[in-house]
C-alpha atoms as a PDB file:
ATOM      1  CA  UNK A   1      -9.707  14.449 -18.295  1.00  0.00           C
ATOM      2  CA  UNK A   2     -11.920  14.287 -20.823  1.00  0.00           C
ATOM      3  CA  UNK A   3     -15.773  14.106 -20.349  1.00  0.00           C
ATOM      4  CA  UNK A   4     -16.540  10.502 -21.410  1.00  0.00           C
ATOM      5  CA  UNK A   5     -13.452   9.657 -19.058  1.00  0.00           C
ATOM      6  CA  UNK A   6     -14.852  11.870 -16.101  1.00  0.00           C
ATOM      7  CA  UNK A   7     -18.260   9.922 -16.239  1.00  0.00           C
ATOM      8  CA  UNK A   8     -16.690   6.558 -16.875  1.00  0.00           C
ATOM      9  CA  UNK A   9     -14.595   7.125 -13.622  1.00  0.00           C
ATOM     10  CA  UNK A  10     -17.214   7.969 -11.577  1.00  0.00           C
ATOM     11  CA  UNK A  11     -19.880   5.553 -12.929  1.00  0.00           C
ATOM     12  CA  UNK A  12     -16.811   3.160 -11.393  1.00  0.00           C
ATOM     13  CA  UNK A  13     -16.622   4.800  -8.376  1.00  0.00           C
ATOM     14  CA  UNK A  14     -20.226   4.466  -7.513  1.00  0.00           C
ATOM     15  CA  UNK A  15     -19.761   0.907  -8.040  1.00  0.00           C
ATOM     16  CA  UNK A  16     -17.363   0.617  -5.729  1.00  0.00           C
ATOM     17  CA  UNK A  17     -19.491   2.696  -3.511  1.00  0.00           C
ATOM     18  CA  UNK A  18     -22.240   0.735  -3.730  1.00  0.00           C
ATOM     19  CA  UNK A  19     -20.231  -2.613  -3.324  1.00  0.00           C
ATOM     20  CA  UNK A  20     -18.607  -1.223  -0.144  1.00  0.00           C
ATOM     21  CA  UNK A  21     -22.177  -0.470   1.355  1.00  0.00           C
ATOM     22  CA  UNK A  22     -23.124  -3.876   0.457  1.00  0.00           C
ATOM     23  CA  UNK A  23     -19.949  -5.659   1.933  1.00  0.00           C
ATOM     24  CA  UNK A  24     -20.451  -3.850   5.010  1.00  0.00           C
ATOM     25  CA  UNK A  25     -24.258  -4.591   5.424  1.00  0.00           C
ATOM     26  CA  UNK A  26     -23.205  -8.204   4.744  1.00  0.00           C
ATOM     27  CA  UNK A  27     -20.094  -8.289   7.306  1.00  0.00           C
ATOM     28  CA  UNK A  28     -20.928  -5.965   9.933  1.00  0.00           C
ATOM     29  CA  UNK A  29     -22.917  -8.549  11.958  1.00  0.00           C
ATOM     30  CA  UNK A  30     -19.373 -10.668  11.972  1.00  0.00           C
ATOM     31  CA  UNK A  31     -17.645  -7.716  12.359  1.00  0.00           C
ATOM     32  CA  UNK A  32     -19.416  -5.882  15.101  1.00  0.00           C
ATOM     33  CA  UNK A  33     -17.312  -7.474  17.761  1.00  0.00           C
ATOM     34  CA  UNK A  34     -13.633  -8.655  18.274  1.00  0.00           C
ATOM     35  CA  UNK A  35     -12.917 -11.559  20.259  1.00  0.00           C
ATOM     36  CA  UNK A  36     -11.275  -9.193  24.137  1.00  0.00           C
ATOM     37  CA  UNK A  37      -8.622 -11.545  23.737  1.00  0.00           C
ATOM     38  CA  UNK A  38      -7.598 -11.138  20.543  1.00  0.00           C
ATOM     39  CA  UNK A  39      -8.071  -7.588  20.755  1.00  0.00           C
ATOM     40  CA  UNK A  40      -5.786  -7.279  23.420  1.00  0.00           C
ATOM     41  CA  UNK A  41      -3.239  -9.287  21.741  1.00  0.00           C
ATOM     42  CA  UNK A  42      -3.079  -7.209  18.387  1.00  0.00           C
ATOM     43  CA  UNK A  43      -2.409  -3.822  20.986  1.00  0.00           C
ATOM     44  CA  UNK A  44       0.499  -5.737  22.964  1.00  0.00           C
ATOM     45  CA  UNK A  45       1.749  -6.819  19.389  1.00  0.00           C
ATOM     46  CA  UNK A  46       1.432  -3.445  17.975  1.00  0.00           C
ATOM     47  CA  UNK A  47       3.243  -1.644  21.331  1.00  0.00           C
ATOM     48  CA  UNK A  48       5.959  -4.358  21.043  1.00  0.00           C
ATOM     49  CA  UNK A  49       6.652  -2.843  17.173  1.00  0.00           C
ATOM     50  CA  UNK A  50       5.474   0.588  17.541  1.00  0.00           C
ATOM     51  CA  UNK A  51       9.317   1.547  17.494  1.00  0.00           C
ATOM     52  CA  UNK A  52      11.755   2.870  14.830  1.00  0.00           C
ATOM     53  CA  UNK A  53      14.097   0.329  13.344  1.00  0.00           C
ATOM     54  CA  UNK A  54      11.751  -2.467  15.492  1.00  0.00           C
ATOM     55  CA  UNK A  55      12.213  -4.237  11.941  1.00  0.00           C
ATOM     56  CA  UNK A  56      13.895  -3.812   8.796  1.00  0.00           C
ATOM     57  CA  UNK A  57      11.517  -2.010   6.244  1.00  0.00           C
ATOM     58  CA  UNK A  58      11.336   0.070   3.411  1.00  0.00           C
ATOM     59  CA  UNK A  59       9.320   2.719   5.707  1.00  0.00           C
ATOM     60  CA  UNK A  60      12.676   3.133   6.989  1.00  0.00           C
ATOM     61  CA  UNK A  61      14.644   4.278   4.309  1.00  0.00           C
ATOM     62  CA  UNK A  62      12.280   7.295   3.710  1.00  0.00           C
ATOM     63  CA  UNK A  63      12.816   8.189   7.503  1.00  0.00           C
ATOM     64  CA  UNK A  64      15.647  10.507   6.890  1.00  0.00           C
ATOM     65  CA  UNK A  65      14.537  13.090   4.535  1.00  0.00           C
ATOM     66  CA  UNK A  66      13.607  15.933   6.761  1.00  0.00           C
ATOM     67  CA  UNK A  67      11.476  17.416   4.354  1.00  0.00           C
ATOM     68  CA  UNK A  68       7.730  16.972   3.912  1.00  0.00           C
ATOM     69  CA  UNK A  69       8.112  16.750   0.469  1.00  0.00           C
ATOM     70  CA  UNK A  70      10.817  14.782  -0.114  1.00  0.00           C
ATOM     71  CA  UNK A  71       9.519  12.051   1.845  1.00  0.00           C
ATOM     72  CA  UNK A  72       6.029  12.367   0.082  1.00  0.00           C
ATOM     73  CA  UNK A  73       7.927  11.762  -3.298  1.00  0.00           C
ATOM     74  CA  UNK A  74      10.746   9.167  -2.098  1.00  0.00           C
ATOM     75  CA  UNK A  75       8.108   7.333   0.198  1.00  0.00           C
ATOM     76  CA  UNK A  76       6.065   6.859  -3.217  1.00  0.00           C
ATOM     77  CA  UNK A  77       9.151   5.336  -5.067  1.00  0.00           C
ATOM     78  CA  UNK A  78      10.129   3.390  -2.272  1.00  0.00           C
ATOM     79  CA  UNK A  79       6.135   1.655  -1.673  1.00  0.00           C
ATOM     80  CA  UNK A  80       6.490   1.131  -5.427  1.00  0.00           C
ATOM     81  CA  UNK A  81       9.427  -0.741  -5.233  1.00  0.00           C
ATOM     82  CA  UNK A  82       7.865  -2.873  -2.420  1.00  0.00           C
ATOM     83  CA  UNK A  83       7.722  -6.369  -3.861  1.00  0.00           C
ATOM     84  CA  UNK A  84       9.911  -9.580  -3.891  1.00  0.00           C
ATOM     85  CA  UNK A  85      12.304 -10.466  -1.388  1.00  0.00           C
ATOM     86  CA  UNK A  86      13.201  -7.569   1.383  1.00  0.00           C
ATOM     87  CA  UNK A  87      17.035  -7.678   1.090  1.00  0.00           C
ATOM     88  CA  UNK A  88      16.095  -7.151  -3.262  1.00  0.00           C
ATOM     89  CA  UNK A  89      13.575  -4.366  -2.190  1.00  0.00           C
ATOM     90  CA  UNK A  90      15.990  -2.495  -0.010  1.00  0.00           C
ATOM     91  CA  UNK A  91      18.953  -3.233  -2.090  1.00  0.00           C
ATOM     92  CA  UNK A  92      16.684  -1.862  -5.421  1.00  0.00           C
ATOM     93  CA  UNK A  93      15.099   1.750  -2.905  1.00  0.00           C
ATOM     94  CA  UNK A  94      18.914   2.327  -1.987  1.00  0.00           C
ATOM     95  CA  UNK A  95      19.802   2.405  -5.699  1.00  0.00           C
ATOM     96  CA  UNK A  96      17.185   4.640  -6.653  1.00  0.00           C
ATOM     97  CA  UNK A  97      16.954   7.219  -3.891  1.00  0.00           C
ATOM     98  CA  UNK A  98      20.926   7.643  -4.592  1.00  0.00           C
ATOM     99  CA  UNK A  99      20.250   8.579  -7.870  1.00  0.00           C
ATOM    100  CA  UNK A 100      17.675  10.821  -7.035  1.00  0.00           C
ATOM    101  CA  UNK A 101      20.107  12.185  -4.115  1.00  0.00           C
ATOM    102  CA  UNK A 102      19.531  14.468  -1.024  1.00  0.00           C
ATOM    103  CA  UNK A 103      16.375  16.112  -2.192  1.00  0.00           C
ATOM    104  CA  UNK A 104      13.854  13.727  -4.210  1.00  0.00           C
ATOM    105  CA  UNK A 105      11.178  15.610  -4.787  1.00  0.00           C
ATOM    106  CA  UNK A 106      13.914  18.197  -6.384  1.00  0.00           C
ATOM    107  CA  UNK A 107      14.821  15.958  -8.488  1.00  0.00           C
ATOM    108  CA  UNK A 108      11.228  14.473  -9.648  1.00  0.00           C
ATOM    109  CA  UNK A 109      10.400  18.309 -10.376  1.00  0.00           C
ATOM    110  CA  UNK A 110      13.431  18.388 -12.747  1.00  0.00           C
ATOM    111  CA  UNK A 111      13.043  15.219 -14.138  1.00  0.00           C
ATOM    112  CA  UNK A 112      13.759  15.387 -17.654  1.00  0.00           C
ATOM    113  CA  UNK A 113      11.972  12.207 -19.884  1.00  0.00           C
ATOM    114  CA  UNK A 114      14.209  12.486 -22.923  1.00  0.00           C
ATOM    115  CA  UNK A 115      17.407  12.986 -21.044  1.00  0.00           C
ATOM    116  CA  UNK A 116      20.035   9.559 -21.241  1.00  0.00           C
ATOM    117  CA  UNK A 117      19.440   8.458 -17.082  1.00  0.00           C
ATOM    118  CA  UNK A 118      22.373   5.934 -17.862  1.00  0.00           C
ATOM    119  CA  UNK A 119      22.307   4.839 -13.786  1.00  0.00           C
ATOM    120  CA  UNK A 120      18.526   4.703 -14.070  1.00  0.00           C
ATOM    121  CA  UNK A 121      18.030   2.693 -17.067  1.00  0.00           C
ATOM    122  CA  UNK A 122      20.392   0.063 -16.067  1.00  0.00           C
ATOM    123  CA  UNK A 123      17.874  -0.131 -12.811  1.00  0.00           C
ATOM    124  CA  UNK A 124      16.310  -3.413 -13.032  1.00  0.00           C
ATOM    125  CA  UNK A 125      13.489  -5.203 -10.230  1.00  0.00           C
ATOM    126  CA  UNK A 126      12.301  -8.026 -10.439  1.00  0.00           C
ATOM    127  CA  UNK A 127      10.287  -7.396 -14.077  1.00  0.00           C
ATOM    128  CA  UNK A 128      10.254  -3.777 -13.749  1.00  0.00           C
ATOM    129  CA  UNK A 129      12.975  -1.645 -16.178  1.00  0.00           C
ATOM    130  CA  UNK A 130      14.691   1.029 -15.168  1.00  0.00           C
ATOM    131  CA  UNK A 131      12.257   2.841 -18.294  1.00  0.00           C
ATOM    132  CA  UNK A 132       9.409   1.783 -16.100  1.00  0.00           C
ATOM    133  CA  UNK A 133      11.012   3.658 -13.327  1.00  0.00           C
ATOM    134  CA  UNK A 134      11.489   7.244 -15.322  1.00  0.00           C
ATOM    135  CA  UNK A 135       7.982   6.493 -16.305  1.00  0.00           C
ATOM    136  CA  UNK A 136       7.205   6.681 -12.837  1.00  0.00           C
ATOM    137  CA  UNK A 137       9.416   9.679 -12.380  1.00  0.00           C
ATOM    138  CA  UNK A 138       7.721  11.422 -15.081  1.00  0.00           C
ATOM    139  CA  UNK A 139       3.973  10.449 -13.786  1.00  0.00           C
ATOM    140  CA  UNK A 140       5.025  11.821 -10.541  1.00  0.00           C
ATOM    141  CA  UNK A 141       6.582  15.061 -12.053  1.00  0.00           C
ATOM    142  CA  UNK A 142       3.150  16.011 -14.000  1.00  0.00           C
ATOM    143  CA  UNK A 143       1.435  15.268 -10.749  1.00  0.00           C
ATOM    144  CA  UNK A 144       3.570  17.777  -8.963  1.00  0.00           C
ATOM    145  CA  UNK A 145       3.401  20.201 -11.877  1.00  0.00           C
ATOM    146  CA  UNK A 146      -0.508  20.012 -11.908  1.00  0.00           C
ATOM    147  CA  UNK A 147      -1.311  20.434  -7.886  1.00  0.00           C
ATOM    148  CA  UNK A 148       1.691  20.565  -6.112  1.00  0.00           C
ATOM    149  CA  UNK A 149       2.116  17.695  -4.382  1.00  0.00           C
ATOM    150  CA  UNK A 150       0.554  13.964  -4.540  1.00  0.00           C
ATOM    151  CA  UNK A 151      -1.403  14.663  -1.997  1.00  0.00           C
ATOM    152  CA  UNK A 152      -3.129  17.083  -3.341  1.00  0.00           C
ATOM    153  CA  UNK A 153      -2.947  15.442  -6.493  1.00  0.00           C
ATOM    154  CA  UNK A 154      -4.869  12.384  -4.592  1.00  0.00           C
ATOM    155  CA  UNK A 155      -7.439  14.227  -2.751  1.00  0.00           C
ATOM    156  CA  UNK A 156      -8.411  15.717  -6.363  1.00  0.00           C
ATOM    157  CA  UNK A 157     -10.420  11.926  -6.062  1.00  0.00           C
ATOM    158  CA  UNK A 158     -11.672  11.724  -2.851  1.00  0.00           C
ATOM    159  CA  UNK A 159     -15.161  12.277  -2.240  1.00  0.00           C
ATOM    160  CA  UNK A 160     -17.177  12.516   1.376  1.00  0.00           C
ATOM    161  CA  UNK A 161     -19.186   9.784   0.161  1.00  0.00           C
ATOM    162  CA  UNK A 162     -16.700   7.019  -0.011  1.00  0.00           C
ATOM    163  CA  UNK A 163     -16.518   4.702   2.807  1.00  0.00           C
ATOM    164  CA  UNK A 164     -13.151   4.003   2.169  1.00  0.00           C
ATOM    165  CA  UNK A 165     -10.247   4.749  -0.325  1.00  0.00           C
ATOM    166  CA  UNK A 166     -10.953   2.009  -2.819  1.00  0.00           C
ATOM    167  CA  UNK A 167     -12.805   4.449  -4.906  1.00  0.00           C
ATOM    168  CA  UNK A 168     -10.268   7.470  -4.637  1.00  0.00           C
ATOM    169  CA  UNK A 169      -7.227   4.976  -5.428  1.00  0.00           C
ATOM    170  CA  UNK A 170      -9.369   3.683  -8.770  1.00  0.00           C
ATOM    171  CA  UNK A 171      -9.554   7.749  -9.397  1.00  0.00           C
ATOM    172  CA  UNK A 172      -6.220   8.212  -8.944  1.00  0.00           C
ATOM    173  CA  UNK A 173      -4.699   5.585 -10.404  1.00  0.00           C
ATOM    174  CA  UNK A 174      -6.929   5.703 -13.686  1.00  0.00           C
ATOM    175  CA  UNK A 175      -5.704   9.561 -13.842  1.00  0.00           C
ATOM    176  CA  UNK A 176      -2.250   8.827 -13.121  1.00  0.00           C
ATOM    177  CA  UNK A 177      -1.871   6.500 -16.296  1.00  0.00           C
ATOM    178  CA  UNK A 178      -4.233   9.357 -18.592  1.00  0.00           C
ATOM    179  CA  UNK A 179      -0.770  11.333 -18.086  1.00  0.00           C
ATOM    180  CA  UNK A 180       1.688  11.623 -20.592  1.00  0.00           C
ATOM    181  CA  UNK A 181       4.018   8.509 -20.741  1.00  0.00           C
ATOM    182  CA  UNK A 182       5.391   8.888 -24.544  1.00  0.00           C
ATOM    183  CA  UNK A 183       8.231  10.624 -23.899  1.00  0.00           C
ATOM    184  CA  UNK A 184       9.374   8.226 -22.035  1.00  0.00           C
ATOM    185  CA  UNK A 185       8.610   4.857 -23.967  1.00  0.00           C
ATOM    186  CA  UNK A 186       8.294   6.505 -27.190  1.00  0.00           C
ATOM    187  CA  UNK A 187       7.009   3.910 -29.284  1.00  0.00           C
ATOM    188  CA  UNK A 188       4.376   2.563 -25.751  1.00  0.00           C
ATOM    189  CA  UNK A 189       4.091  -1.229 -24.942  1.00  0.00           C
ATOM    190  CA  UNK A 190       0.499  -2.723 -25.394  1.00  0.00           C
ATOM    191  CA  UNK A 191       0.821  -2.729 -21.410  1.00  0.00           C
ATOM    192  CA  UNK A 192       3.437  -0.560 -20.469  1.00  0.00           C
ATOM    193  CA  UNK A 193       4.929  -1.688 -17.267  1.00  0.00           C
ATOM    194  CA  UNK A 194       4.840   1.744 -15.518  1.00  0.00           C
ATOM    195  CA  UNK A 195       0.916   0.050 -15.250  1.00  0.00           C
ATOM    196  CA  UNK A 196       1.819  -2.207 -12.066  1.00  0.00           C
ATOM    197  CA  UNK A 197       2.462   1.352 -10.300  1.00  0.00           C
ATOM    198  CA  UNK A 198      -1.286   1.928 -10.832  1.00  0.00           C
ATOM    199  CA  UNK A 199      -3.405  -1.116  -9.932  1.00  0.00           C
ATOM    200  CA  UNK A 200      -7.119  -0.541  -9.052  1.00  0.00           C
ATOM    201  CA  UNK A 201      -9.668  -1.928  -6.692  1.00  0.00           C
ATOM    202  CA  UNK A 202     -12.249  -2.182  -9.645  1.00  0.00           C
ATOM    203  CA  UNK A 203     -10.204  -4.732 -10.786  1.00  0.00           C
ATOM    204  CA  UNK A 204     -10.124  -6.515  -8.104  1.00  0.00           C
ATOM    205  CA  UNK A 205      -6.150  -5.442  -7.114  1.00  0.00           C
ATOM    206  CA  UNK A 206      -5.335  -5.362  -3.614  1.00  0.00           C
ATOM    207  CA  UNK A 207      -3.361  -2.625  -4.760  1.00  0.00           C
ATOM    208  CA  UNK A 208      -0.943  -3.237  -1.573  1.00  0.00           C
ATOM    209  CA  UNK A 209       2.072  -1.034  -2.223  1.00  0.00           C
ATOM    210  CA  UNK A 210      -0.027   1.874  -2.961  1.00  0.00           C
ATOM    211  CA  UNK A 211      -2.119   1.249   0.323  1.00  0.00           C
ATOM    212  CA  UNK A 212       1.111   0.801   1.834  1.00  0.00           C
ATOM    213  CA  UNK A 213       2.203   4.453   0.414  1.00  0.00           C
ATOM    214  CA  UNK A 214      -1.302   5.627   2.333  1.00  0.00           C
ATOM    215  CA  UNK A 215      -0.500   4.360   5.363  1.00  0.00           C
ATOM    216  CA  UNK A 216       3.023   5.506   6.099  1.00  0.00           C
ATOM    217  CA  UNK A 217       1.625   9.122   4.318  1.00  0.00           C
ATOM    218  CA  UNK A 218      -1.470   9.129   6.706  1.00  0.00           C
ATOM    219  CA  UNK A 219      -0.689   7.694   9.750  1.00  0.00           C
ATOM    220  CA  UNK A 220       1.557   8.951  12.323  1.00  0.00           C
ATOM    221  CA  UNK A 221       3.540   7.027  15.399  1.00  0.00           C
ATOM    222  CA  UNK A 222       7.004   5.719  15.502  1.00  0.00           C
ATOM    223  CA  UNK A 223       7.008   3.516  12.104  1.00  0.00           C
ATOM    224  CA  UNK A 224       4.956   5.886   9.714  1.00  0.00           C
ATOM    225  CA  UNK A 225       5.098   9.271   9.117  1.00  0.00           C
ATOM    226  CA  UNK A 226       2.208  11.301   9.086  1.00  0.00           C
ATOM    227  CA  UNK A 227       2.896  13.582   6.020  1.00  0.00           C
ATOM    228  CA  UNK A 228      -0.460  14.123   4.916  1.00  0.00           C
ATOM    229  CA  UNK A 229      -3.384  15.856   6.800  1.00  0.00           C
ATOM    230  CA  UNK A 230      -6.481  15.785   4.852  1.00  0.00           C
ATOM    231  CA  UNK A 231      -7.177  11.926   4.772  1.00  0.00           C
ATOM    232  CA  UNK A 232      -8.653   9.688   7.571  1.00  0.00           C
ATOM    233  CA  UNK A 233      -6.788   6.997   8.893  1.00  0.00           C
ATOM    234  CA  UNK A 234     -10.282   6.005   9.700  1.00  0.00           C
ATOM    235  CA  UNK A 235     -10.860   5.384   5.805  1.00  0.00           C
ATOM    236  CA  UNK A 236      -7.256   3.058   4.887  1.00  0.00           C
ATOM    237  CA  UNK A 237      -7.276  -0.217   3.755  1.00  0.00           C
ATOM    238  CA  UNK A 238      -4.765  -2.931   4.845  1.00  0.00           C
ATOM    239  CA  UNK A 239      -1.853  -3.446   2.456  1.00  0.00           C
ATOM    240  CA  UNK A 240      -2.088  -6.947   1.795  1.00  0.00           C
ATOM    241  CA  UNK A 241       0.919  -9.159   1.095  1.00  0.00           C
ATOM    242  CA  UNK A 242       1.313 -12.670   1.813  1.00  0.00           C
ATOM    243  CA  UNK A 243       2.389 -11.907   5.580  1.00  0.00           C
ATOM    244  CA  UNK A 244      -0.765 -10.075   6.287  1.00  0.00           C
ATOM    245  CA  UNK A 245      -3.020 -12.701   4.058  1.00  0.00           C
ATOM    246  CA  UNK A 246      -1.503 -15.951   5.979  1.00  0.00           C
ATOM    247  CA  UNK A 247      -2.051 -13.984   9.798  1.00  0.00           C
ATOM    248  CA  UNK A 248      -5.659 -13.298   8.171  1.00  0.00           C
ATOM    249  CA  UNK A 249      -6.135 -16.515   7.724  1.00  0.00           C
ATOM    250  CA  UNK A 250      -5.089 -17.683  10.873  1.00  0.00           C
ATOM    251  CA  UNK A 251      -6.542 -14.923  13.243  1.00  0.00           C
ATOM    252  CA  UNK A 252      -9.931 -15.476  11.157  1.00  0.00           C
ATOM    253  CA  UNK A 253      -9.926 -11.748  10.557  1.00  0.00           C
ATOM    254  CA  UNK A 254     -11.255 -12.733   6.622  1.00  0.00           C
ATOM    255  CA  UNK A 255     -13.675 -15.522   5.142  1.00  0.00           C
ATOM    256  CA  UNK A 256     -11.953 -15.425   1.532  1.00  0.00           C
ATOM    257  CA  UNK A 257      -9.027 -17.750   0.704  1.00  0.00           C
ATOM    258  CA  UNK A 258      -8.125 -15.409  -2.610  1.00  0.00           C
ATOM    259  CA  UNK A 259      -6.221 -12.108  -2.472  1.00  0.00           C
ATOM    260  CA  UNK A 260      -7.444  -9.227  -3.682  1.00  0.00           C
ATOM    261  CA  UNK A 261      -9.095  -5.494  -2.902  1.00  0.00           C
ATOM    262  CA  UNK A 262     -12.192  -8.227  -1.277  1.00  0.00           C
ATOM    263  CA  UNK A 263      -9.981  -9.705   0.997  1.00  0.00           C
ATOM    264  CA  UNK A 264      -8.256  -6.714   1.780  1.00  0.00           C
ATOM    265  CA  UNK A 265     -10.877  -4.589   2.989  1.00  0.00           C
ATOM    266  CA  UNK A 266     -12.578  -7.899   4.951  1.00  0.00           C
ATOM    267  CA  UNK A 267      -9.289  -8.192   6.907  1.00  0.00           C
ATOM    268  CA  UNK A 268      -9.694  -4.428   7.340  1.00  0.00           C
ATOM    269  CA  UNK A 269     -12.920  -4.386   8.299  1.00  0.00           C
ATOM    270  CA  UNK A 270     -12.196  -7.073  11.339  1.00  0.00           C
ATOM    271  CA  UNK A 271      -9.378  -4.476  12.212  1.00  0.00           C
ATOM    272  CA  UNK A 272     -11.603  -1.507  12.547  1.00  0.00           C
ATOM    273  CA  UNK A 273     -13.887  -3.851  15.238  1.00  0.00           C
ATOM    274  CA  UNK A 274     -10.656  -3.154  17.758  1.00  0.00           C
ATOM    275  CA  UNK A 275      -9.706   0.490  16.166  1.00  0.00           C
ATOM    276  CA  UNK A 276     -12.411   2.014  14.456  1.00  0.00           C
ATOM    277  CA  UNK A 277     -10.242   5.298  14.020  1.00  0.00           C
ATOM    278  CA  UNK A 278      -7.082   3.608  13.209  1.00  0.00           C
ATOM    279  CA  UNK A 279      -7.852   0.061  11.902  1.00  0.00           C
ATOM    280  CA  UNK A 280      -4.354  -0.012   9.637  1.00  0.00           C
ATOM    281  CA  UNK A 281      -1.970   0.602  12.884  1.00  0.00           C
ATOM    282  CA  UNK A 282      -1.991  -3.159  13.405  1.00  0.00           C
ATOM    283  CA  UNK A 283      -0.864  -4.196   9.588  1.00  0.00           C
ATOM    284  CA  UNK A 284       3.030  -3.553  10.606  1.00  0.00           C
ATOM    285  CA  UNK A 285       3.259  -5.750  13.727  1.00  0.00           C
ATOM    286  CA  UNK A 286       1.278  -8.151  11.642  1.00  0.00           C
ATOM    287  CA  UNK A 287       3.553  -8.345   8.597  1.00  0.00           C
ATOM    288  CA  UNK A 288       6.513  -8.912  10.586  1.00  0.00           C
ATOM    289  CA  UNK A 289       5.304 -11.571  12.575  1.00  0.00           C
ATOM    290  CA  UNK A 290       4.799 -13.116   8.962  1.00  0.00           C
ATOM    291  CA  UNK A 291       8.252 -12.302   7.673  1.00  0.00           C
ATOM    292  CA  UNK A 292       9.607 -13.703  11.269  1.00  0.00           C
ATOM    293  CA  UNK A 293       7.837 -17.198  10.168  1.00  0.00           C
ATOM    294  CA  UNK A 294       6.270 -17.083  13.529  1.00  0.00           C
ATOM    295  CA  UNK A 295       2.800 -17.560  11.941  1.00  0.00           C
ATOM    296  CA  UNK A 296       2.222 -21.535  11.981  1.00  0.00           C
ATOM    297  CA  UNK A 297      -0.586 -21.247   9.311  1.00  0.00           C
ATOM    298  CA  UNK A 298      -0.589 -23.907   7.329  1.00  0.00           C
ATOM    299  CA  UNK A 299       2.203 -25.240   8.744  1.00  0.00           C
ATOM    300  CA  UNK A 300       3.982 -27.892  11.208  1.00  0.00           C
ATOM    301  CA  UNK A 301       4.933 -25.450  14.243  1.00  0.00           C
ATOM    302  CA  UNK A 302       1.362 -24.817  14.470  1.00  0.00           C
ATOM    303  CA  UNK A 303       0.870 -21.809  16.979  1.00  0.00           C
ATOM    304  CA  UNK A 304       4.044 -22.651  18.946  1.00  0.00           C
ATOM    305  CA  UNK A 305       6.315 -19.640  17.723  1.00  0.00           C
ATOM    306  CA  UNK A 306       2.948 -17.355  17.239  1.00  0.00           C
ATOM    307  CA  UNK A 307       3.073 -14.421  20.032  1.00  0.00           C
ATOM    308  CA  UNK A 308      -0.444 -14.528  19.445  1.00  0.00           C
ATOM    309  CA  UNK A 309      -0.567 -18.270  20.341  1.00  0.00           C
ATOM    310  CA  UNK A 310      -3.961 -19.018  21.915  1.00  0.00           C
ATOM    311  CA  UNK A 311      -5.753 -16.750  19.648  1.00  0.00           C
ATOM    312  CA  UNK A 312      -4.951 -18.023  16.591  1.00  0.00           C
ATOM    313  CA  UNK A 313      -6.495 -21.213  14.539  1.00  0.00           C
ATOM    314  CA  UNK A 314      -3.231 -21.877  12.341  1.00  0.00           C
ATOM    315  CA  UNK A 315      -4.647 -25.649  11.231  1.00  0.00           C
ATOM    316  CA  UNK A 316      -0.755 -27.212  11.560  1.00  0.00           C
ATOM    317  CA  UNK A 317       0.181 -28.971   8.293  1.00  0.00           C
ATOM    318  CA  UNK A 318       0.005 -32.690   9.608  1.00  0.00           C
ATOM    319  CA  UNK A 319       3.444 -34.985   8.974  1.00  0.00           C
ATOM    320  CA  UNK A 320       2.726 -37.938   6.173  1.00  0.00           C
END
């Protein structure tokens, strides 16, 4: 990284410092405290899921490699892939870890930018190509090459000082596109797509499928894996999809109406009044009651299908 680059990165990250100090100043008196029954609620909820295959998920497609690495890289390709409908998602992980085969991070290391990839070039999600995928392949390769492993890669970011990973993830993702992408694209796209790998908090992403590679890397229980050892659970943010955003909403864990890295970290914040520690062990439980349509936010069936009926404030949609 260059020198200009190095200072513009940090200059960011002490932004984000500095708005994360402010945030909390601003929410901690809101925050302090968690309503005993709700708290209770979001335990029982997360002891009811806390089990493997307690829901279909992409988590659970990385589950099988027995290696460290290979779940590190297929668990990053997997998160990545983790938007749109969950029957595309899986269907679109299943494709790509069988081209990558038994040993993923094998192949990333070999991954060859110039070579035809006929199966992975015909890949296509949602908007992404299958030449936004080998440019991921090929980010994730120079990674490996340079430290080892993504982790390592990642923690090349993180500073003591941050209060959370918003500031590491901008370092990480602004480094991850500085990598070499033209031998991929050749002639590169104003805005390549391998980009919406990369979001960043300083741009107000919520940046949820790289939050949700963080939490099945950093946590460890039943659903997520625990691969990596150097980063506090203490210091993840929520991975915030509409699931999470409408049981927000409706649990009053947030004050904003607009997704983003704000509304992330709010929701997260209310979490880490129950778990200081482990604030991101409820967000699984919480999605799934989402994709389940138990949530009444907004809605008719008000609280009536919620299992956290009584707690909740989901403001039925009334009948014309």
């Amino acid at each position: 990284m260059s020198g200009r680059a190095r200072r513009t990165a940090l200059h960011v990250s002490d932004e984000l410092r500095h708005a994360a100090k402010a945030r909390r100043a601003a929410h901690d008196p809101p925050h302090a405290t968690m309503r005993p029954d709700l708290a209770a609620s979001l335990d029982l909820l997360y002891r009811d899921y806390n089990r493997e295959e307690s829901a279909s998920d992409p988590v659970h497609r990385v589950r099988p490699f027995p290696r460290r690495d290979d779940r590190e890289v297929a668990g990053f390709c997997a998160a990545a892939l983790a938007f749109g409908r969950v029957t595309s998602v899986l269907n679109s992980i299943d494709t790509l870890l069988r081209i990558m085969g038994p040993r993923p991070a094998q192949y990333v290391r070999r991954f060859e930018p110039g070579a035809a990839h006929p199966e992975l070039h015909a890949m296509v999600h949602r908007w992404t190509r299958g030449v936004d995928i080998a440019a991921l392949l090929w980010i994730l390769r120079q990674m490996l090459e340079q430290s080892g492993s993504i982790e390592r890669y990642f923690l090349e970011g993180v500073s003591d000082a941050d209060e959370d990973v918003g500031p590491a993830l901008d370092r990480f993702s602004r480094r991850a596109l500085a990598l070499d992408i033209e031998r991929v694209y050749g002639r590169i796209p104003k805005r390549p797509g391998v980009c919406y790998f990369f979001p960043r908090p300083s741009a107000g992403s919520a940046c949820k499928r790289l939050n949700l590679f963080l939490r099945w890397m950093v946590r460890r229980d039943e659903v997520d894996l625990g691969v990596w050892t150097r980063v506090p659970a203490s210091k993840l943010i929520v991975p915030l999809d509409t699931h999470v955003i409408r049981l927000g909403r409706c649990l009053r864990l947030t004050r904003y109406a607009s997704p983003g890295w704000k509304m992330a970290a709010d929701i997260t914040a209310s979490l880490r009044a129950v778990d200081p520690a482990d604030p991101v062990r409820f967000d699984f439980s919480l999605c799934h009651v989402g994709m389940m349509n138990a949530c009444g936010f907004g809605r008719r069936q008000g609280e009536s299908q919620c299992p956290l009926k009584g707690s909740c404030h989901p403001r039925p949609r009334r009948a014309r």
